[in-house]
PDB file of N, CA and C in Angstrom:
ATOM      1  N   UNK A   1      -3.253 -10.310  10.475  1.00  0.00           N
ATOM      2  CA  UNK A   1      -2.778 -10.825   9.235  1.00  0.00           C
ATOM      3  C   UNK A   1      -1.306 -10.438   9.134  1.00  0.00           C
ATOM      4  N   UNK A   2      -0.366 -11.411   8.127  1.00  0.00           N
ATOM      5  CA  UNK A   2       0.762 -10.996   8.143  1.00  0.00           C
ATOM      6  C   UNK A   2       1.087 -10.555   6.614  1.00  0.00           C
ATOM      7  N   UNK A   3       1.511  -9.590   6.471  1.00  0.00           N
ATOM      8  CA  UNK A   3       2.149  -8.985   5.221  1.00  0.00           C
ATOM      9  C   UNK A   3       3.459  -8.717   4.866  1.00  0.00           C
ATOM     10  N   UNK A   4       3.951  -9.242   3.946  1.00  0.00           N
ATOM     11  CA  UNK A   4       5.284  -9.649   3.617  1.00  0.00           C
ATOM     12  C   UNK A   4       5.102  -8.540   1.931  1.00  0.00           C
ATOM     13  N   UNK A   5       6.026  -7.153   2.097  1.00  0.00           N
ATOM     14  CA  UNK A   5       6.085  -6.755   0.854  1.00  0.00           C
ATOM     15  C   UNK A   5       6.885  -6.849   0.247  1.00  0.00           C
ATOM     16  N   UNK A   6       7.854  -5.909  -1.275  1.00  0.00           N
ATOM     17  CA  UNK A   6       8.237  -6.625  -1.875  1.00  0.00           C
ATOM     18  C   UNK A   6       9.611  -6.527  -1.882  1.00  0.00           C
ATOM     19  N   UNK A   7       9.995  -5.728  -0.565  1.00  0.00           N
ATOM     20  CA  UNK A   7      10.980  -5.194   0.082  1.00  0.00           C
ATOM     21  C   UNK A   7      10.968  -6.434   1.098  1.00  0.00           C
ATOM     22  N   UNK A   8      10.501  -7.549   1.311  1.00  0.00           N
ATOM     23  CA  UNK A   8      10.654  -8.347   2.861  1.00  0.00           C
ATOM     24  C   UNK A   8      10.320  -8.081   4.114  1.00  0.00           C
ATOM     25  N   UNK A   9       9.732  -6.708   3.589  1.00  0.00           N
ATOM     26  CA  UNK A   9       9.309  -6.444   5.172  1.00  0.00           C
ATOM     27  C   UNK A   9       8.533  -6.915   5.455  1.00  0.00           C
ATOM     28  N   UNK A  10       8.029  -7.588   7.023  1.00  0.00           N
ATOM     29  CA  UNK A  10       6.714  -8.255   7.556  1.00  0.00           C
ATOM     30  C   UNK A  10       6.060  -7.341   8.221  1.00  0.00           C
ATOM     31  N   UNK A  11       4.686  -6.785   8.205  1.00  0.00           N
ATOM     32  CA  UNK A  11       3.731  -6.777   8.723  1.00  0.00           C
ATOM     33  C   UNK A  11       2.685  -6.852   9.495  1.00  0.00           C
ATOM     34  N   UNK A  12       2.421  -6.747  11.012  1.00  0.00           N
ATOM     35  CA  UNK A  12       1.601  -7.288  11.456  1.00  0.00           C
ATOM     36  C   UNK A  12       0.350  -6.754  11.520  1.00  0.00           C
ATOM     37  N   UNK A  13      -0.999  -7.091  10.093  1.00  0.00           N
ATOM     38  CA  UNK A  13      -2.028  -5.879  10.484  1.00  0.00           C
ATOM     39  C   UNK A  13      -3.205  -6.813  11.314  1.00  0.00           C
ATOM     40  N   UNK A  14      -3.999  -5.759  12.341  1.00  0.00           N
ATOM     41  CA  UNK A  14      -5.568  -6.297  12.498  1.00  0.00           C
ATOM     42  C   UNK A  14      -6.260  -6.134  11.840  1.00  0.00           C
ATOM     43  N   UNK A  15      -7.232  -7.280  11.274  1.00  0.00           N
ATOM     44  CA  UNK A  15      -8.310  -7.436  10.594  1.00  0.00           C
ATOM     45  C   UNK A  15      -9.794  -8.021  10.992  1.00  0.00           C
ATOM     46  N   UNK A  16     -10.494  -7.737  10.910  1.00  0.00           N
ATOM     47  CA  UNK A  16     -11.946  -7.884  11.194  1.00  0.00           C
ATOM     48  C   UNK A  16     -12.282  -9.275  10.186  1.00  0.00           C
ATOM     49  N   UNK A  17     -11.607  -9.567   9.225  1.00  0.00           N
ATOM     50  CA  UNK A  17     -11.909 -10.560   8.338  1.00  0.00           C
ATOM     51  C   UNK A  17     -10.256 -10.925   7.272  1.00  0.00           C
ATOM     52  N   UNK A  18     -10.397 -12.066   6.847  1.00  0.00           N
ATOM     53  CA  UNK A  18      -9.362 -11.945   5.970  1.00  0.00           C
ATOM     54  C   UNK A  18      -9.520 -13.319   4.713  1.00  0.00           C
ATOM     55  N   UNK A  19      -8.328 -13.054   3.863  1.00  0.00           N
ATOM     56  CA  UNK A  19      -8.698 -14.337   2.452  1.00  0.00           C
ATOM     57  C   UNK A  19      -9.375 -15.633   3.247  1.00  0.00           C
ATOM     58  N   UNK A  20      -9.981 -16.519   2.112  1.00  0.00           N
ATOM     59  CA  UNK A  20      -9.993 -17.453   2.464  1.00  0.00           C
ATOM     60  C   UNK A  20      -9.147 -18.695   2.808  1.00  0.00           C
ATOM     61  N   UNK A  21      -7.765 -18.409   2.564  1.00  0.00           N
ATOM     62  CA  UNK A  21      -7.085 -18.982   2.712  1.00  0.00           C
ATOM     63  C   UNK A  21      -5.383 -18.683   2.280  1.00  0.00           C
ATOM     64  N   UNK A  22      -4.425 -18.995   3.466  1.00  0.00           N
ATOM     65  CA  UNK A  22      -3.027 -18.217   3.603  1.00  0.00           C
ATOM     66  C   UNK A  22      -2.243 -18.181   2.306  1.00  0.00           C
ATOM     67  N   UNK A  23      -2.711 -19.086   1.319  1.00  0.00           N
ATOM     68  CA  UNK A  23      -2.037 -19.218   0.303  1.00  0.00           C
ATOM     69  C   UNK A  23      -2.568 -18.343  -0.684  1.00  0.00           C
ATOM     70  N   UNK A  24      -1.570 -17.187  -0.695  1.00  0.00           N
ATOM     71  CA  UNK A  24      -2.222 -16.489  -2.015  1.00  0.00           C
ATOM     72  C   UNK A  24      -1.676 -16.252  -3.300  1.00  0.00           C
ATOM     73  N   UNK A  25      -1.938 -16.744  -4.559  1.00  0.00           N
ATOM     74  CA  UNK A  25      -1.755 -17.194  -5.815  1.00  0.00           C
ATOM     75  C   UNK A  25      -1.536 -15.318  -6.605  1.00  0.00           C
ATOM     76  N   UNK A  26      -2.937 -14.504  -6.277  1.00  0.00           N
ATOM     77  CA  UNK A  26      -2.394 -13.086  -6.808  1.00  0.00           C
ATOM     78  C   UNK A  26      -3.311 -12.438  -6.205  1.00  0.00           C
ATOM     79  N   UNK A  27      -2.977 -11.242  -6.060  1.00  0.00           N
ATOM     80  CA  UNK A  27      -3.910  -9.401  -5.677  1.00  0.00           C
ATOM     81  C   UNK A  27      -4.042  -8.813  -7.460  1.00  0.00           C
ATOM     82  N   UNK A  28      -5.465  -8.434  -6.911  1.00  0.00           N
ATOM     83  CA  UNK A  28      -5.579  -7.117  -8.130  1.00  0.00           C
ATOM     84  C   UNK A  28      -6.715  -6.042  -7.242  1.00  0.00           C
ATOM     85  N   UNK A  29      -6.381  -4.819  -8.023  1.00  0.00           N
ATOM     86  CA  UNK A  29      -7.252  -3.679  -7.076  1.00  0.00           C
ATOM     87  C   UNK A  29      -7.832  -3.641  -8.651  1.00  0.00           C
ATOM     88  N   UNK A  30      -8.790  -3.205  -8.272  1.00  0.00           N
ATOM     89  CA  UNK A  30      -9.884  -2.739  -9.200  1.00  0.00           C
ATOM     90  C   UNK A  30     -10.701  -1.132  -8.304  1.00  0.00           C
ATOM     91  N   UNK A  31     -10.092   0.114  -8.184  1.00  0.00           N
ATOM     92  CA  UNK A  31     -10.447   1.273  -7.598  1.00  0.00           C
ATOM     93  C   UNK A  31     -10.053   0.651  -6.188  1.00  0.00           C
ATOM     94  N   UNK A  32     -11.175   1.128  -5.384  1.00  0.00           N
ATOM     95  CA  UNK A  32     -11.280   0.470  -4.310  1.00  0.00           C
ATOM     96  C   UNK A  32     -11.538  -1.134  -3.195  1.00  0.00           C
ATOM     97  N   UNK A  33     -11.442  -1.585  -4.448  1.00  0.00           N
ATOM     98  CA  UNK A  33     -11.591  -2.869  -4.227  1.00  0.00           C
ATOM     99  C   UNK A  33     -10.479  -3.994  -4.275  1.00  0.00           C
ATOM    100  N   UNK A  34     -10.271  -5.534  -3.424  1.00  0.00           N
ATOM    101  CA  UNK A  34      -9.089  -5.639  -3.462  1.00  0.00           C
ATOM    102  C   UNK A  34     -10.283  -7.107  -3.745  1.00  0.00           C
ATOM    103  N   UNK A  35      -9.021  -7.726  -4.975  1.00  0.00           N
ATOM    104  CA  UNK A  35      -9.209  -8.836  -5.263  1.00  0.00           C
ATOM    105  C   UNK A  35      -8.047  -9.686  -4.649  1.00  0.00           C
ATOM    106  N   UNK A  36      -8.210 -11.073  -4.383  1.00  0.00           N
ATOM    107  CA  UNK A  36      -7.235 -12.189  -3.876  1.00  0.00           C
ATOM    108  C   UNK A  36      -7.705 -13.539  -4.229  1.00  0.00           C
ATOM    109  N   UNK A  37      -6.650 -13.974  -5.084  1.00  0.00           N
ATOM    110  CA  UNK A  37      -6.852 -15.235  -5.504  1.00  0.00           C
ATOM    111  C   UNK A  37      -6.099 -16.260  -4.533  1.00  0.00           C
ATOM    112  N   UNK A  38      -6.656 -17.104  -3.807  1.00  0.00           N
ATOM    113  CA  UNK A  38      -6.082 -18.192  -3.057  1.00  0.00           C
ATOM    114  C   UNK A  38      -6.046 -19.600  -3.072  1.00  0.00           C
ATOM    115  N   UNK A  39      -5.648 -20.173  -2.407  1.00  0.00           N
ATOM    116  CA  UNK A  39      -5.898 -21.974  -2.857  1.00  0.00           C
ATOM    117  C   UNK A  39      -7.096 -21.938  -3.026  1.00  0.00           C
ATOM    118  N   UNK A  40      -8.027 -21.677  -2.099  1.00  0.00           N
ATOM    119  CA  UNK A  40      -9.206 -22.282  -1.595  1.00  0.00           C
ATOM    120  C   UNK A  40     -10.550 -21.018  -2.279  1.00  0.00           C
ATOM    121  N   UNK A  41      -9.898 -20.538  -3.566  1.00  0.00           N
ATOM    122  CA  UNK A  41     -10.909 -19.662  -4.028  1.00  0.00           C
ATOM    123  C   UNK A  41     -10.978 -17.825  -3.804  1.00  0.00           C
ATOM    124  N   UNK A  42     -11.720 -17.291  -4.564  1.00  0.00           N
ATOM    125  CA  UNK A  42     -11.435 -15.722  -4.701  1.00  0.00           C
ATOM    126  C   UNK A  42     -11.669 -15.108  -3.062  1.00  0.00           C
ATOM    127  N   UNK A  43     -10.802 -14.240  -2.680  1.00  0.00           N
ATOM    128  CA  UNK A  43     -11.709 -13.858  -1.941  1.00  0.00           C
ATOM    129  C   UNK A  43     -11.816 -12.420  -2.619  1.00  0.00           C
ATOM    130  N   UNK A  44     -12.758 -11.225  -1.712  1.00  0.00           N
ATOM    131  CA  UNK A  44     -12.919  -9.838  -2.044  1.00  0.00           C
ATOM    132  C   UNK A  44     -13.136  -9.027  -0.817  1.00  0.00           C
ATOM    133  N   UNK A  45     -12.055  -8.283  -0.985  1.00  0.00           N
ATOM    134  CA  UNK A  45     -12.251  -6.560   0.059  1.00  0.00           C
ATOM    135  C   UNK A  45     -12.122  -5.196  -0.376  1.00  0.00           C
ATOM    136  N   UNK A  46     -13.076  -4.051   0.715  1.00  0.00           N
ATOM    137  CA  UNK A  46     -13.158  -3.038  -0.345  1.00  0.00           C
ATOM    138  C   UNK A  46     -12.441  -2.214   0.980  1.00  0.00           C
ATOM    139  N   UNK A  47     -11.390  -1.403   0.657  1.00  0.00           N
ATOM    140  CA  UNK A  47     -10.209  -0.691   1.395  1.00  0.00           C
ATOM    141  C   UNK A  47     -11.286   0.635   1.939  1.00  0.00           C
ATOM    142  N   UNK A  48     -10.965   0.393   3.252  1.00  0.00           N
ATOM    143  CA  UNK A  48     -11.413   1.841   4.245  1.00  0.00           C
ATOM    144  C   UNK A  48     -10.617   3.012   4.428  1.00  0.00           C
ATOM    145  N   UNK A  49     -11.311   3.592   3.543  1.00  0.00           N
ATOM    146  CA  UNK A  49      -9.836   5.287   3.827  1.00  0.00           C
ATOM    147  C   UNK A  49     -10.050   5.695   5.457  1.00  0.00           C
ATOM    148  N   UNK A  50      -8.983   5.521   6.144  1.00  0.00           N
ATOM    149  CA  UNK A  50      -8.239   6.545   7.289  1.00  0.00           C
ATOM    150  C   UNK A  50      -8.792   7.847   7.547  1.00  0.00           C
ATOM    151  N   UNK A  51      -9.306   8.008   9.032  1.00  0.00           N
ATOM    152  CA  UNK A  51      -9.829   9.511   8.912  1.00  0.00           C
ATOM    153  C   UNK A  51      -8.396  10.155   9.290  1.00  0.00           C
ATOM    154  N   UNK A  52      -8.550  11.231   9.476  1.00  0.00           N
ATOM    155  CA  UNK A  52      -7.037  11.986   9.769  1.00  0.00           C
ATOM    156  C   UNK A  52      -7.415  12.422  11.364  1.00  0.00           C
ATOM    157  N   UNK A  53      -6.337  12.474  11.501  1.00  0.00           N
ATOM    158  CA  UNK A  53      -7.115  13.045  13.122  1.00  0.00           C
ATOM    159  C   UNK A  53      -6.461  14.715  13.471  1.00  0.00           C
ATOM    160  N   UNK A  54      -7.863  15.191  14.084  1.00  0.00           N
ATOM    161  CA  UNK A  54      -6.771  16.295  14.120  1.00  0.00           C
ATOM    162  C   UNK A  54      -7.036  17.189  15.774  1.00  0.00           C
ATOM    163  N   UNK A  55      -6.203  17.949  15.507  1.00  0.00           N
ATOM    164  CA  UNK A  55      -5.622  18.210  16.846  1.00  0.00           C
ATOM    165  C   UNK A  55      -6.233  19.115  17.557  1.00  0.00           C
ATOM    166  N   UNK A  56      -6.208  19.459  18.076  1.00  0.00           N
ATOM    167  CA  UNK A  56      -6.862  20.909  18.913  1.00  0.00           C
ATOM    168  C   UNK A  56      -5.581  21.987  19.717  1.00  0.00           C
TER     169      UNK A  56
END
């Protein structure tokens, strides 16, 4: 997926799934959860916290 923030920077993340469609109208988080409104209808994802890794 590509992410453009609000600084211009682009993004390149991997995703296992993504909106239903490139056009996106708005985001809202609700806790952990990510709302996306797009042409083609809502989509919904719920954000995976990062393990930390650690060292030996």
């Amino acid at each position: 997926m590509t992410v453009r923030d609000a600084q211009g920077t682009v993004t390149q993340i991997a995703v296992t799934s993504a909106p239903s469609h490139n056009y996106i109208l708005a985001v809202d988080f609700q806790g952990e959860d990510l709302w996306v409104a797009t042409a083609h209808g809502v989509s919904h994802g719920i954000r995976l916290k990062q393990q930390k890794e650690t060292t030996k």
